[in-house]
N, C-alpha and C. Protein backbone atom coordinates (compact mmCIF):
# COMPACT_ATOMS: atom_id res chain seq x y z
N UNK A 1 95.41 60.93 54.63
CA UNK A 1 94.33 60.84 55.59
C UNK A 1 93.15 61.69 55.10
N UNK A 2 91.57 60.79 55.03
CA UNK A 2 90.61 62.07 55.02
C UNK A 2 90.42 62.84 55.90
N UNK A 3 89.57 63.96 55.51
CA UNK A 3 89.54 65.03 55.92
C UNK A 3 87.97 64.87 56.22
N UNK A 4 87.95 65.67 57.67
CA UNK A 4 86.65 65.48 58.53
C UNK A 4 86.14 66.66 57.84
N UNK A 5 84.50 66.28 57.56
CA UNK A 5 83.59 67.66 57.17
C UNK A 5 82.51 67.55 58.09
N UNK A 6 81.87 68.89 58.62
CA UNK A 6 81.11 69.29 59.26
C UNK A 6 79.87 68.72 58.66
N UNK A 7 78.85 67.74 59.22
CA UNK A 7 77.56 67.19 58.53
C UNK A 7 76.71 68.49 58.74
N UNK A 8 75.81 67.95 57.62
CA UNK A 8 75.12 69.29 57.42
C UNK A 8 74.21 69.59 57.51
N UNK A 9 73.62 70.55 57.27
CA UNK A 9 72.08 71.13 58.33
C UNK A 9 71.07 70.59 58.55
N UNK A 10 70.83 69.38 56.79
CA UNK A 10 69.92 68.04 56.88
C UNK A 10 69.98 66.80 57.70
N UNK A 11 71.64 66.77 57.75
CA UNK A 11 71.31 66.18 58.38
C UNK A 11 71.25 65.89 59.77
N UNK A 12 72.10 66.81 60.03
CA UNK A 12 71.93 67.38 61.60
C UNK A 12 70.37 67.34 61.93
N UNK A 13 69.05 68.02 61.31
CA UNK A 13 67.99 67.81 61.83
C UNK A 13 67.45 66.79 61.71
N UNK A 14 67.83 65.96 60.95
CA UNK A 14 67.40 64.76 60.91
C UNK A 14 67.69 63.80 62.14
N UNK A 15 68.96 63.89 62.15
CA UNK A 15 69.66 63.03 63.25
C UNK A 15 68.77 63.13 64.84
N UNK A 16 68.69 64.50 64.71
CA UNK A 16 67.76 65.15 66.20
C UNK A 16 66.52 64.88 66.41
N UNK A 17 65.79 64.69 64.85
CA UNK A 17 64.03 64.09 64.97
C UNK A 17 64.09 62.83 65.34
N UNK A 18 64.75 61.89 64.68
CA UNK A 18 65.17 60.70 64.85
C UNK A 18 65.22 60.11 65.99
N UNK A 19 66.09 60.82 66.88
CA UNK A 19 66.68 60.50 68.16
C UNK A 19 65.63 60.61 68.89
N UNK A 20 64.70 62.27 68.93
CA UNK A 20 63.73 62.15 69.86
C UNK A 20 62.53 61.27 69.87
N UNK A 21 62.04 61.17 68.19
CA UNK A 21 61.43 59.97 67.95
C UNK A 21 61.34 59.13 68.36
N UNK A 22 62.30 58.25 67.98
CA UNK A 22 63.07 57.10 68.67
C UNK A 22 62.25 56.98 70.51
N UNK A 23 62.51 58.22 71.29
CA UNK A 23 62.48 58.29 72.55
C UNK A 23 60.59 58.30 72.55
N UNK A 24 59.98 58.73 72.51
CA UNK A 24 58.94 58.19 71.93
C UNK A 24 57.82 58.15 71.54
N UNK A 25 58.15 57.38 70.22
CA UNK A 25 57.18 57.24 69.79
C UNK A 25 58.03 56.06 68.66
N UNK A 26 58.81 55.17 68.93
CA UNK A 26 59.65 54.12 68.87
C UNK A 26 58.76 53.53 67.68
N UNK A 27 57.42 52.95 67.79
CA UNK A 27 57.04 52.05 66.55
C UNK A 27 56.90 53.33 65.16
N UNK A 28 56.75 54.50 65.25
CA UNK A 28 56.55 55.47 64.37
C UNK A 28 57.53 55.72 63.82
N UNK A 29 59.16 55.58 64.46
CA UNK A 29 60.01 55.61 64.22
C UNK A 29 60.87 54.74 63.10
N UNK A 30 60.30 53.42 63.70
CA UNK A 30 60.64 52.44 62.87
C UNK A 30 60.24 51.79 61.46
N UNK A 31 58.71 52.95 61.33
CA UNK A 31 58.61 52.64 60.16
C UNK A 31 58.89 54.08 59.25
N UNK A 32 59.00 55.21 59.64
CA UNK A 32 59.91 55.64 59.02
C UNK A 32 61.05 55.29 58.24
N UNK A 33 61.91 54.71 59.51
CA UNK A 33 63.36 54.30 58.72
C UNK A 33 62.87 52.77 57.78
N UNK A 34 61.94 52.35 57.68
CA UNK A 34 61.77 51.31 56.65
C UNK A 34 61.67 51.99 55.29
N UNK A 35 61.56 53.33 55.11
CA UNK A 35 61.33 53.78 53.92
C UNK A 35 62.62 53.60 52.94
N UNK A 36 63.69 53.45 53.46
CA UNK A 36 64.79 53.13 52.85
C UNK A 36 65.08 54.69 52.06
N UNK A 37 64.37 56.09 52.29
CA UNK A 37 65.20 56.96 51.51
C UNK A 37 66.61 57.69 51.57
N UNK A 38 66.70 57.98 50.42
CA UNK A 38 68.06 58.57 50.09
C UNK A 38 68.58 60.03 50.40
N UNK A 39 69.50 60.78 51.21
CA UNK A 39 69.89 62.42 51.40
C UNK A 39 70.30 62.33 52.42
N UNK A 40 71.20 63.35 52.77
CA UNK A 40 71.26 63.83 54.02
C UNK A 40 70.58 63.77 55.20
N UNK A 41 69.38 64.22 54.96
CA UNK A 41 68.88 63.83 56.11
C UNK A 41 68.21 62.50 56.51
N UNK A 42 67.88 61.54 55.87
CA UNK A 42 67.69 60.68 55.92
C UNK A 42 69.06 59.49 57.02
N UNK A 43 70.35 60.20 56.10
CA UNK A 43 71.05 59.76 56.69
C UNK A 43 71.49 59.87 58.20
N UNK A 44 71.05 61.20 58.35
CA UNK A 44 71.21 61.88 59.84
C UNK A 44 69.78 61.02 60.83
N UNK A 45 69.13 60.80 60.21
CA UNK A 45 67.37 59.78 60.87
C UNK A 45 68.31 58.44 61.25
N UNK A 46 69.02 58.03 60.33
CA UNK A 46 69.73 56.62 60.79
C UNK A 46 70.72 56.69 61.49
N UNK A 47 71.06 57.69 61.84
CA UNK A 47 72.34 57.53 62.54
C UNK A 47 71.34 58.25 64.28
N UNK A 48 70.87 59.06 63.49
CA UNK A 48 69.83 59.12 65.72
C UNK A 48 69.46 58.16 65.77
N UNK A 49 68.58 57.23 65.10
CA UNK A 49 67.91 55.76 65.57
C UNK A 49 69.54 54.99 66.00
N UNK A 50 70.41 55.26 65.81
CA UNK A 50 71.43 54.28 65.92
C UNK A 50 71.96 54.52 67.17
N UNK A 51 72.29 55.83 67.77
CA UNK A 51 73.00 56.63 69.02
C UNK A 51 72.13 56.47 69.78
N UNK A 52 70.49 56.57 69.30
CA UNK A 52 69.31 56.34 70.64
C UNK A 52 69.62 54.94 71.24
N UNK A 53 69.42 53.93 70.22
CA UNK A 53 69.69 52.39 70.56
C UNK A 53 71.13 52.16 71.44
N UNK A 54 71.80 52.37 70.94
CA UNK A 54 73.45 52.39 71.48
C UNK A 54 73.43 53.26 73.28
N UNK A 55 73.04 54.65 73.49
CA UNK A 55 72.08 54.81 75.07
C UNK A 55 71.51 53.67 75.53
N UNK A 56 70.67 53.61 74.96
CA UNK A 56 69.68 52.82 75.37
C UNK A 56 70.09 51.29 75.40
N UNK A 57 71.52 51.03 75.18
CA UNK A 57 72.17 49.28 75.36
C UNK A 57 72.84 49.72 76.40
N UNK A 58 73.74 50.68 76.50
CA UNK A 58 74.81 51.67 77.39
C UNK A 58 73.88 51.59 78.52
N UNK A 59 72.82 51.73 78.39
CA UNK A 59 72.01 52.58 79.84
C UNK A 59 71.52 51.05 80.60
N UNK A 60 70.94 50.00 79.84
CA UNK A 60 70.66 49.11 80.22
C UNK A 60 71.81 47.97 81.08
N UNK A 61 73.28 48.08 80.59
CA UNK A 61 74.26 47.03 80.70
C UNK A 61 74.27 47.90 82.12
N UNK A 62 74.27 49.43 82.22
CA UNK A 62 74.68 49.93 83.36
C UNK A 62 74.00 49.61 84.63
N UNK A 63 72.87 49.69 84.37
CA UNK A 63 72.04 49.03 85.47
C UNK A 63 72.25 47.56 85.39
N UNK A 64 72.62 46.76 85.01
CA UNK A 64 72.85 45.30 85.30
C UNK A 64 74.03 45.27 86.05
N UNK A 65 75.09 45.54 85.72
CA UNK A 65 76.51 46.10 86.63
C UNK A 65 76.23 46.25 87.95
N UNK A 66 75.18 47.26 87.62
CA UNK A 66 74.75 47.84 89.41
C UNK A 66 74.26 47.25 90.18
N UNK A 67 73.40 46.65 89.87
CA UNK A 67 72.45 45.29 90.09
C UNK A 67 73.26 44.07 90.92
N UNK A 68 74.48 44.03 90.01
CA UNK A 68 75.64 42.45 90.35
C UNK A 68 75.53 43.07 91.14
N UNK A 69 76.41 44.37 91.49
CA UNK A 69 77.40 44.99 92.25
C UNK A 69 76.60 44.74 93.72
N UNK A 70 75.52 45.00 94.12
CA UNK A 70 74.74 44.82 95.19
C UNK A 70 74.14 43.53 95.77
N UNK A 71 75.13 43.73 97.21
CA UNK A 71 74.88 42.89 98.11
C UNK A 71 73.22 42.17 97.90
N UNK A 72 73.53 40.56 98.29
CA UNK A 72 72.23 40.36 98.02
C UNK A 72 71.66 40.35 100.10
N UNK A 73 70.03 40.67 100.04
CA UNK A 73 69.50 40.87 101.46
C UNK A 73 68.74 39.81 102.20
């Protein structure tokens, strides 16, 4: 079995600009991640754009749920 390693400081801040980015300033965001670069932190930028989106599907399905769920008036 591998062995889990602690991600690292790049990309941890990356992951965090990303994410808030993402929150917004969304088209600035997106062309960032078109740059296609390579490191740590880069990698940590794609993975917040990925956890923001993934909220942000999570947050949306939830309110539709809620939505059914209520009597219509």
């Amino acid at each position: 079995m591998e062995e889990e390693q602690d991600p690292s400081p790049e990309y941890i801040r990356g992951f965090n600009q990303m994410y808030k980015l993402k929150q917004g300033m969304p088209e600035v965001a997106q062309q960032m991640l078109s740059a296609k670069a390579d490191g740590d932190r880069f990698k940590g930028m794609v993975a917040g754009a990925r956890q923001h989106e993934l909220e942000r599907i999570r947050e949306v399905s939830q309110k539709g749920r809620e939505q059914s769920r209520e009597p219509e008036r």
